[in-house]
C-alpha atoms as a PDB file:
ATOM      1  CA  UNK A   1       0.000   0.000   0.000  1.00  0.00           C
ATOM      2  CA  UNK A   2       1.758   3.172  -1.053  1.00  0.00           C
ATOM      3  CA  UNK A   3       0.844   5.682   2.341  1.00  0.00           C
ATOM      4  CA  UNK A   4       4.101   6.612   3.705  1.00  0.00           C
ATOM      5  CA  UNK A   5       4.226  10.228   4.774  1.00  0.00           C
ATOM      6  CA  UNK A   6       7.705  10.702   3.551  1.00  0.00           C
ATOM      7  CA  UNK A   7       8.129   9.492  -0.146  1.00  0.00           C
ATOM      8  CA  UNK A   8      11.378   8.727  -1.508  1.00  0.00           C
ATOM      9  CA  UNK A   9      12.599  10.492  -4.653  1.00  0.00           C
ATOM     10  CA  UNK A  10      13.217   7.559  -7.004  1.00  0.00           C
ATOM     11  CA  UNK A  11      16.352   8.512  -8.874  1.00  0.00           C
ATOM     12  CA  UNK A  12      18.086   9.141  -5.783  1.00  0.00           C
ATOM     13  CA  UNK A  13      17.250   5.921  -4.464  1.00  0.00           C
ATOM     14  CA  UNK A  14      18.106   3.691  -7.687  1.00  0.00           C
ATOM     15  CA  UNK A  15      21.422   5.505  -8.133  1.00  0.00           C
ATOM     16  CA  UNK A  16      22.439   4.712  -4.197  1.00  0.00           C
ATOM     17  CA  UNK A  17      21.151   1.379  -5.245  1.00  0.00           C
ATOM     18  CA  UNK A  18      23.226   0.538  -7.923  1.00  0.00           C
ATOM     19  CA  UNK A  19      26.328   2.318  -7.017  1.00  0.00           C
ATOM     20  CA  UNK A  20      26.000  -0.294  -3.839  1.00  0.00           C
ATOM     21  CA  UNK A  21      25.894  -3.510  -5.673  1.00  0.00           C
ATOM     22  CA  UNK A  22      28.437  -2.232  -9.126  1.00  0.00           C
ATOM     23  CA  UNK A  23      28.308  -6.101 -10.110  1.00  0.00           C
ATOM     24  CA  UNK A  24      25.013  -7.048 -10.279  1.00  0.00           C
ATOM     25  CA  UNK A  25      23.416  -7.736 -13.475  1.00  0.00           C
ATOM     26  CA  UNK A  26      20.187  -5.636 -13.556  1.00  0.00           C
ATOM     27  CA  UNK A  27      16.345  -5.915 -15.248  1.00  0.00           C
ATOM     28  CA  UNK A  28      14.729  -2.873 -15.563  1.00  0.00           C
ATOM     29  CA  UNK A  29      10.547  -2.713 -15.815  1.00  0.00           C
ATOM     30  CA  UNK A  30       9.462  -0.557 -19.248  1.00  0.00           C
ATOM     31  CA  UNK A  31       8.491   2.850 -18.508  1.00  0.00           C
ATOM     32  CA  UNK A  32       9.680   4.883 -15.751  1.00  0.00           C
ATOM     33  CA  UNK A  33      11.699   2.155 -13.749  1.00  0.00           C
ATOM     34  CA  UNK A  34      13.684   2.221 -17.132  1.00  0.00           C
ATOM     35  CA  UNK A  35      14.264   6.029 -17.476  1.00  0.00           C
ATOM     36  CA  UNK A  36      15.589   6.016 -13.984  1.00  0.00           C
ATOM     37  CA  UNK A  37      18.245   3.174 -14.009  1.00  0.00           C
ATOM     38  CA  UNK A  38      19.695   4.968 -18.044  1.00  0.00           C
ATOM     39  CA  UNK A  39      19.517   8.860 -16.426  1.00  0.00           C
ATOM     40  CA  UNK A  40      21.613   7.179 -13.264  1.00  0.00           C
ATOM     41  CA  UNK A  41      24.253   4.550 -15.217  1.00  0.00           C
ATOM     42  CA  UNK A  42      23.856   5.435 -19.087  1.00  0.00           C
ATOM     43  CA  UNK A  43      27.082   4.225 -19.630  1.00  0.00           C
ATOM     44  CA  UNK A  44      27.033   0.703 -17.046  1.00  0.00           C
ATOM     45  CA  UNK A  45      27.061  -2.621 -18.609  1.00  0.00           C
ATOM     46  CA  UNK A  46      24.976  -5.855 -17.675  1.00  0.00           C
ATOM     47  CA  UNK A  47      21.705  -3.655 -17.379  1.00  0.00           C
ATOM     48  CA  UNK A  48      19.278  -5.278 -19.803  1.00  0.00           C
ATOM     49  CA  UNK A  49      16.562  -2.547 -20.745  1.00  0.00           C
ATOM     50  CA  UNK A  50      12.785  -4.239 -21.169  1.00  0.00           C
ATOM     51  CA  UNK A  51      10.910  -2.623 -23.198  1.00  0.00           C
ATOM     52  CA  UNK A  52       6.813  -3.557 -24.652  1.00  0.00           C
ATOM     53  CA  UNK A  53       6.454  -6.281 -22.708  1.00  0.00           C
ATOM     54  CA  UNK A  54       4.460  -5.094 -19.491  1.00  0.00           C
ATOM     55  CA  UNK A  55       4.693  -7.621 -16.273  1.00  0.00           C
ATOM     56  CA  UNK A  56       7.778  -9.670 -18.156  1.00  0.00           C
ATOM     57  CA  UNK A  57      11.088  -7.687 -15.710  1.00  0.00           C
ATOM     58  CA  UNK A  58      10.272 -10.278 -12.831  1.00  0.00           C
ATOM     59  CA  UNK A  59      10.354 -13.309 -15.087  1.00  0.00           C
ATOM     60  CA  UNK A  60      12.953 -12.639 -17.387  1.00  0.00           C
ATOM     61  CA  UNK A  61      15.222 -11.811 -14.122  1.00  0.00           C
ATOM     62  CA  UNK A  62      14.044 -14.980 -12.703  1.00  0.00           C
ATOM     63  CA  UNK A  63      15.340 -16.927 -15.545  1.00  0.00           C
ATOM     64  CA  UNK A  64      18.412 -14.826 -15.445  1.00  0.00           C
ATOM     65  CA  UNK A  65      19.032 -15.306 -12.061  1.00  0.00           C
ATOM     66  CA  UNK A  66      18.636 -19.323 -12.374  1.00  0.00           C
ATOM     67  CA  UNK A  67      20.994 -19.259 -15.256  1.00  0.00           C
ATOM     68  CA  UNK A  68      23.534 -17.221 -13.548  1.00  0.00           C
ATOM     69  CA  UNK A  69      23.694 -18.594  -9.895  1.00  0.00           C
ATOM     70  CA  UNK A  70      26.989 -17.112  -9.213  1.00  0.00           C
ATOM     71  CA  UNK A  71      25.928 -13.246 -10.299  1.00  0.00           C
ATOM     72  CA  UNK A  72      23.607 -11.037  -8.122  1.00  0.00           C
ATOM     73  CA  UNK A  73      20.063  -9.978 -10.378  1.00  0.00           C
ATOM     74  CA  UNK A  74      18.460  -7.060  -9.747  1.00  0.00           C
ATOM     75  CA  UNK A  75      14.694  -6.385 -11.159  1.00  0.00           C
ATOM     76  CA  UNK A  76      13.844  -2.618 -10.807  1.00  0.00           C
ATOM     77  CA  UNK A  77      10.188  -2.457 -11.803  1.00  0.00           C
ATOM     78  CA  UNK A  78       6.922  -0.243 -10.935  1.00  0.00           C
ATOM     79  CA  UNK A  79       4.153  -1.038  -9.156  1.00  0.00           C
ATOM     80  CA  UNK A  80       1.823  -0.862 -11.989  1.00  0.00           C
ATOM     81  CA  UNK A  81       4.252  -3.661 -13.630  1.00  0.00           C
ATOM     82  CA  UNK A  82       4.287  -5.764 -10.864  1.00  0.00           C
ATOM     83  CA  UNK A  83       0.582  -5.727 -10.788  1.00  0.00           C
ATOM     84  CA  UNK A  84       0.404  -6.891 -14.285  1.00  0.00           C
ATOM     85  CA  UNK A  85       2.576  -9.546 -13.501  1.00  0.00           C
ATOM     86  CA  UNK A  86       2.108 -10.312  -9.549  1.00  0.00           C
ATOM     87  CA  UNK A  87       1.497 -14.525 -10.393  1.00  0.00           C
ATOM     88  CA  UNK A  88       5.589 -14.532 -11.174  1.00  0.00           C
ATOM     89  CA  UNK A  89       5.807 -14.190  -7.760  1.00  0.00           C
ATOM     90  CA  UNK A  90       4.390 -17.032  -6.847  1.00  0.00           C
ATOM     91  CA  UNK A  91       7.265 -19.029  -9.379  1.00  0.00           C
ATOM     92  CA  UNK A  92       9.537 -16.603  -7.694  1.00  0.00           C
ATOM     93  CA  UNK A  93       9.298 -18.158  -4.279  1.00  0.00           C
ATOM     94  CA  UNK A  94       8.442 -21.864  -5.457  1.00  0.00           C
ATOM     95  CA  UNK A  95      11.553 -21.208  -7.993  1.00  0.00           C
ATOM     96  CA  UNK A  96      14.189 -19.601  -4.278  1.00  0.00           C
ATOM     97  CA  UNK A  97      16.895 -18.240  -6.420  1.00  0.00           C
ATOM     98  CA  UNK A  98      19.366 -17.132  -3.466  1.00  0.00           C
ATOM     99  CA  UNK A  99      20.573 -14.545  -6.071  1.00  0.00           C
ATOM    100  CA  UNK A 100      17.420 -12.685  -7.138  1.00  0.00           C
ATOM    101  CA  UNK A 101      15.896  -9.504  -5.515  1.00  0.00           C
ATOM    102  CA  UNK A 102      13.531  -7.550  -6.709  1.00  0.00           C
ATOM    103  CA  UNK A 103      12.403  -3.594  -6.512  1.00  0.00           C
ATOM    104  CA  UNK A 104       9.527  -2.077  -6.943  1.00  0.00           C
ATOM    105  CA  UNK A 105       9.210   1.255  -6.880  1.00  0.00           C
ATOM    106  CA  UNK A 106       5.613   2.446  -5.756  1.00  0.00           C
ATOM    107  CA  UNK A 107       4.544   5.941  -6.614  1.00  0.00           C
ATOM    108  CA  UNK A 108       1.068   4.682  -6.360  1.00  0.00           C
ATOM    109  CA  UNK A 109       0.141   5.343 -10.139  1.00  0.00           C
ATOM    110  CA  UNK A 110      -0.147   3.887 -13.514  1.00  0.00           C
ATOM    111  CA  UNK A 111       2.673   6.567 -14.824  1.00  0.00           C
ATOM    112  CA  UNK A 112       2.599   5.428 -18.605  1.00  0.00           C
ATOM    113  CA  UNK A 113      -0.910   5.715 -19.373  1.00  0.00           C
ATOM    114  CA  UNK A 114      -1.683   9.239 -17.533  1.00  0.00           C
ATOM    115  CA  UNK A 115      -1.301   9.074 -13.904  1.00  0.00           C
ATOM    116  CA  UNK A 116      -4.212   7.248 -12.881  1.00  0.00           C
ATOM    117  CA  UNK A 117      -4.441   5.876  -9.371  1.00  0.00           C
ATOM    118  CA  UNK A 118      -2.954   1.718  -8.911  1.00  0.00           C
ATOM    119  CA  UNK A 119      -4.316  -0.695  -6.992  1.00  0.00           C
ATOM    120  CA  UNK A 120      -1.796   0.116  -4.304  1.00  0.00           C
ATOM    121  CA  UNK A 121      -3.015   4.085  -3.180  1.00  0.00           C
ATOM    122  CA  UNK A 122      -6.486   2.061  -3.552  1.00  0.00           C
ATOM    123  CA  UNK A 123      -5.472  -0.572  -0.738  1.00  0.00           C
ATOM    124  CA  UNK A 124      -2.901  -3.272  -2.497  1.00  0.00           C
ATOM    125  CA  UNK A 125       0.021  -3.647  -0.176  1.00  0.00           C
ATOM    126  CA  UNK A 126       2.503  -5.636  -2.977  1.00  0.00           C
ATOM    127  CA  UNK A 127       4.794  -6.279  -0.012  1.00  0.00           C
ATOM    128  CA  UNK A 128       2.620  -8.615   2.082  1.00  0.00           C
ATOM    129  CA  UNK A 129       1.470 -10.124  -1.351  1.00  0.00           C
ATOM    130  CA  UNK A 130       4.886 -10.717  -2.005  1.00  0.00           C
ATOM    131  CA  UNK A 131       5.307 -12.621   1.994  1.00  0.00           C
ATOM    132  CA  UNK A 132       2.195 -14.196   1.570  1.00  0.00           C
ATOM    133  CA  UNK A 133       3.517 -16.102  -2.142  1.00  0.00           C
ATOM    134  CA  UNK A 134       6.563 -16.974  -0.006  1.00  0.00           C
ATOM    135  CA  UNK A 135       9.068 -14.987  -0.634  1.00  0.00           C
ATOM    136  CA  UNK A 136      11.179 -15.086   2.794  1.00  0.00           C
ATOM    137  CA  UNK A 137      12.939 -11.894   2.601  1.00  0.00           C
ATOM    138  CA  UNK A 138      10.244  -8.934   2.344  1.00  0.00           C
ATOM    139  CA  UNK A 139      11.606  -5.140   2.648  1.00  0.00           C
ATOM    140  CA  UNK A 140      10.061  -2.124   3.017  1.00  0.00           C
ATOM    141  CA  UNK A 141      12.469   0.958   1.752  1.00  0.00           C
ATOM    142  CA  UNK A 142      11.237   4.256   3.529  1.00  0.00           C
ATOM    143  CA  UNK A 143      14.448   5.923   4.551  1.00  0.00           C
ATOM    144  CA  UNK A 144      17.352   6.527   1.983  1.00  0.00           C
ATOM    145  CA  UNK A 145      19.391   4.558   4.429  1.00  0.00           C
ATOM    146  CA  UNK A 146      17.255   1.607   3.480  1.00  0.00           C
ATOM    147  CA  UNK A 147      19.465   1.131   0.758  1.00  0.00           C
ATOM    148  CA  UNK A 148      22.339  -0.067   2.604  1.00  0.00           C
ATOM    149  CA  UNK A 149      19.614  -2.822   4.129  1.00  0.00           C
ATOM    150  CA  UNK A 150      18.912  -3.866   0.443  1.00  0.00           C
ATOM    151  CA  UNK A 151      22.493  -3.968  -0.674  1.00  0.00           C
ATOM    152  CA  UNK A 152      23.634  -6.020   1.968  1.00  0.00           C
ATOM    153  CA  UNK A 153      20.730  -8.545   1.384  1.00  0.00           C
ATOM    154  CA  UNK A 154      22.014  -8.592  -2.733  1.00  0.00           C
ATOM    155  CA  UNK A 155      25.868  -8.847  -1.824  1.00  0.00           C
ATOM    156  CA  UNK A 156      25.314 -11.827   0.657  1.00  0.00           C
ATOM    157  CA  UNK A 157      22.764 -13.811  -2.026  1.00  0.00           C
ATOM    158  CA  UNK A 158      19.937 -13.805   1.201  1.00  0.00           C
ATOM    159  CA  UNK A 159      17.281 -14.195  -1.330  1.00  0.00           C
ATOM    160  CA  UNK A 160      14.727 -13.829  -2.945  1.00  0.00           C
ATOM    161  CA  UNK A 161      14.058 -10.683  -1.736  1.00  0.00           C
ATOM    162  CA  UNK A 162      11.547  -8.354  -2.579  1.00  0.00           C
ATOM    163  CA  UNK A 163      12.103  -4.925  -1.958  1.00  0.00           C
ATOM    164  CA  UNK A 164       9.211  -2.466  -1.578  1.00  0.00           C
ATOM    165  CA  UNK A 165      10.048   1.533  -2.246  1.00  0.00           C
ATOM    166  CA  UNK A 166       7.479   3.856  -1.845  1.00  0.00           C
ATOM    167  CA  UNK A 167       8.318   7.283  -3.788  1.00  0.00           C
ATOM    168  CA  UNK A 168       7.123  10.839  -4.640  1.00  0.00           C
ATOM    169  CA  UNK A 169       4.421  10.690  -7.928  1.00  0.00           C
ATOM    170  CA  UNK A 170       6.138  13.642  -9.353  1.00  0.00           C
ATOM    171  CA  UNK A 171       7.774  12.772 -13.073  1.00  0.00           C
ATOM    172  CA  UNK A 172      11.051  12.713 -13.863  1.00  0.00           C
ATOM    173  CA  UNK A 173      12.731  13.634 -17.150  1.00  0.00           C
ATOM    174  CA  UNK A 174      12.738  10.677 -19.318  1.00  0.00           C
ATOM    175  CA  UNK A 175      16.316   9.242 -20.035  1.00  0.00           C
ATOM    176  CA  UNK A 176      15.957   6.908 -22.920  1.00  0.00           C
ATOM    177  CA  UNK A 177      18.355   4.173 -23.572  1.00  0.00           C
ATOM    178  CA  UNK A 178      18.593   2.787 -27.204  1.00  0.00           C
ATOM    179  CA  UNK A 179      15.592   0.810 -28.199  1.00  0.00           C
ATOM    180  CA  UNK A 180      17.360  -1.466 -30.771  1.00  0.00           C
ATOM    181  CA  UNK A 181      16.495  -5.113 -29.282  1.00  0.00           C
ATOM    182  CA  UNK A 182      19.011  -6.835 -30.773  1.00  0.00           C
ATOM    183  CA  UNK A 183      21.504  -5.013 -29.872  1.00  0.00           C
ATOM    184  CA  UNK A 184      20.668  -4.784 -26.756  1.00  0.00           C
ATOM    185  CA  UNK A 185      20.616  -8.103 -26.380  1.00  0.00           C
ATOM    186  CA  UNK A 186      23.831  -8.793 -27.556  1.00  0.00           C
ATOM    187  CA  UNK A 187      25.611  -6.158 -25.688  1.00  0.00           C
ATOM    188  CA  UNK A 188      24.230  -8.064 -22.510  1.00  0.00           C
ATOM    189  CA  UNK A 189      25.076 -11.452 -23.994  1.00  0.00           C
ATOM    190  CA  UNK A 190      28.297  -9.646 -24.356  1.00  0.00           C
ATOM    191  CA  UNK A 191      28.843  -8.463 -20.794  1.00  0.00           C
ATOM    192  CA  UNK A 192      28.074 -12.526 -19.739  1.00  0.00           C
ATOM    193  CA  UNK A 193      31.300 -13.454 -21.907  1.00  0.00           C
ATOM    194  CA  UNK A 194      28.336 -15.163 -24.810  1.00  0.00           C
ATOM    195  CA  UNK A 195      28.763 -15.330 -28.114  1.00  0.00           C
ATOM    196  CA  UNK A 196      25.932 -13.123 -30.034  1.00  0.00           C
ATOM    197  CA  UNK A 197      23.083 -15.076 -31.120  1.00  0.00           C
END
């Protein structure tokens, strides 16, 4: 449920975020979730940007994360994603890849199709959904210095975790990586040491 009285400001928390885990491999959620990770680490490798396929960052990290055991995966999605996709959870937790965690960040809005409310500032707390599919470690990010919680949790492979951020609504400027798939895919195929496909 996204109610906190102080919201976080979501770039500043994904760029504490991933200049805390430097290694990880990361997933990023189309829309917003994507515009934040490019505006904070245009230039970092391993970051594979998901584009047109709503409710697919959790599942493609999942099968990331089981074919990479030894690297720490990072899904940074939205709420409205998650929504769309909130079963994967459920494969998430029946699936316990020690090296997946997932983010959402909440601003409590469908930001890609006009602002209208989510199911979470209507009552949906995505948090206890995701402890009630399973998934054993459940965080709730309301201080900036919840980051260094989250890290931590990546770094030592404690998962799955789900991590639940609740920020400010307000938009931020759009920072849009390239939007060539195939490249994209190779240049992450790349990073793994994989031969183009």
């Amino acid at each position: 449920m996204n109610t906190a009285s102080s919201k976080l400001d979501r770039r500043e928390l994904v760029a504490a975020l991933l200049a805390a885990v430097p290694e990880a491999l990361v997933v990023t959620g189309l829309g917003s979730p994507t515009y934040d990770v490019h505006a904070t680490a245009p230039d970092r490798a391993g970051i594979f940007h998901l584009w047109g396929a709503m409710g697919g960052a959790v599942p493609l990290g999942l099968g990331l994360a089981l074919a990479q055991p030894e690297k720490q995966v990072i899904v940074i999605t939205g709420d409205g994603e998650m929504l769309m996709g909130i079963g994967s959870l459920g494969t998430v937790a029946a699936s316990r890849p020690a090296n997946l965690s997932i983010v959402v960040l909440d601003n409590g809005h469908f930001g890609e199709t006009g602002m209208q409310q989510s199911h979470t500032s209507l009552g949906a707390n995505l948090a206890e959904i995701a402890s009630g599919f399973g998934i054993g470690v459940v965080l709730r990010i309301n201080e900036p210095d919840d980051v260094d919680d989250l890290a931590k949790h990546i770094r030592c492979q404690s998962g799955p975790v789900f991590a639940h951020a609740v920020i400010a609504t307000g938009e931020q400027p759009r920072a849009m990586p390239g939007r060539d798939g195939a490249a994209a895919k190779n240049s992450f195929r790349a990073h793994l040491g994989l031969a183009p496909l």
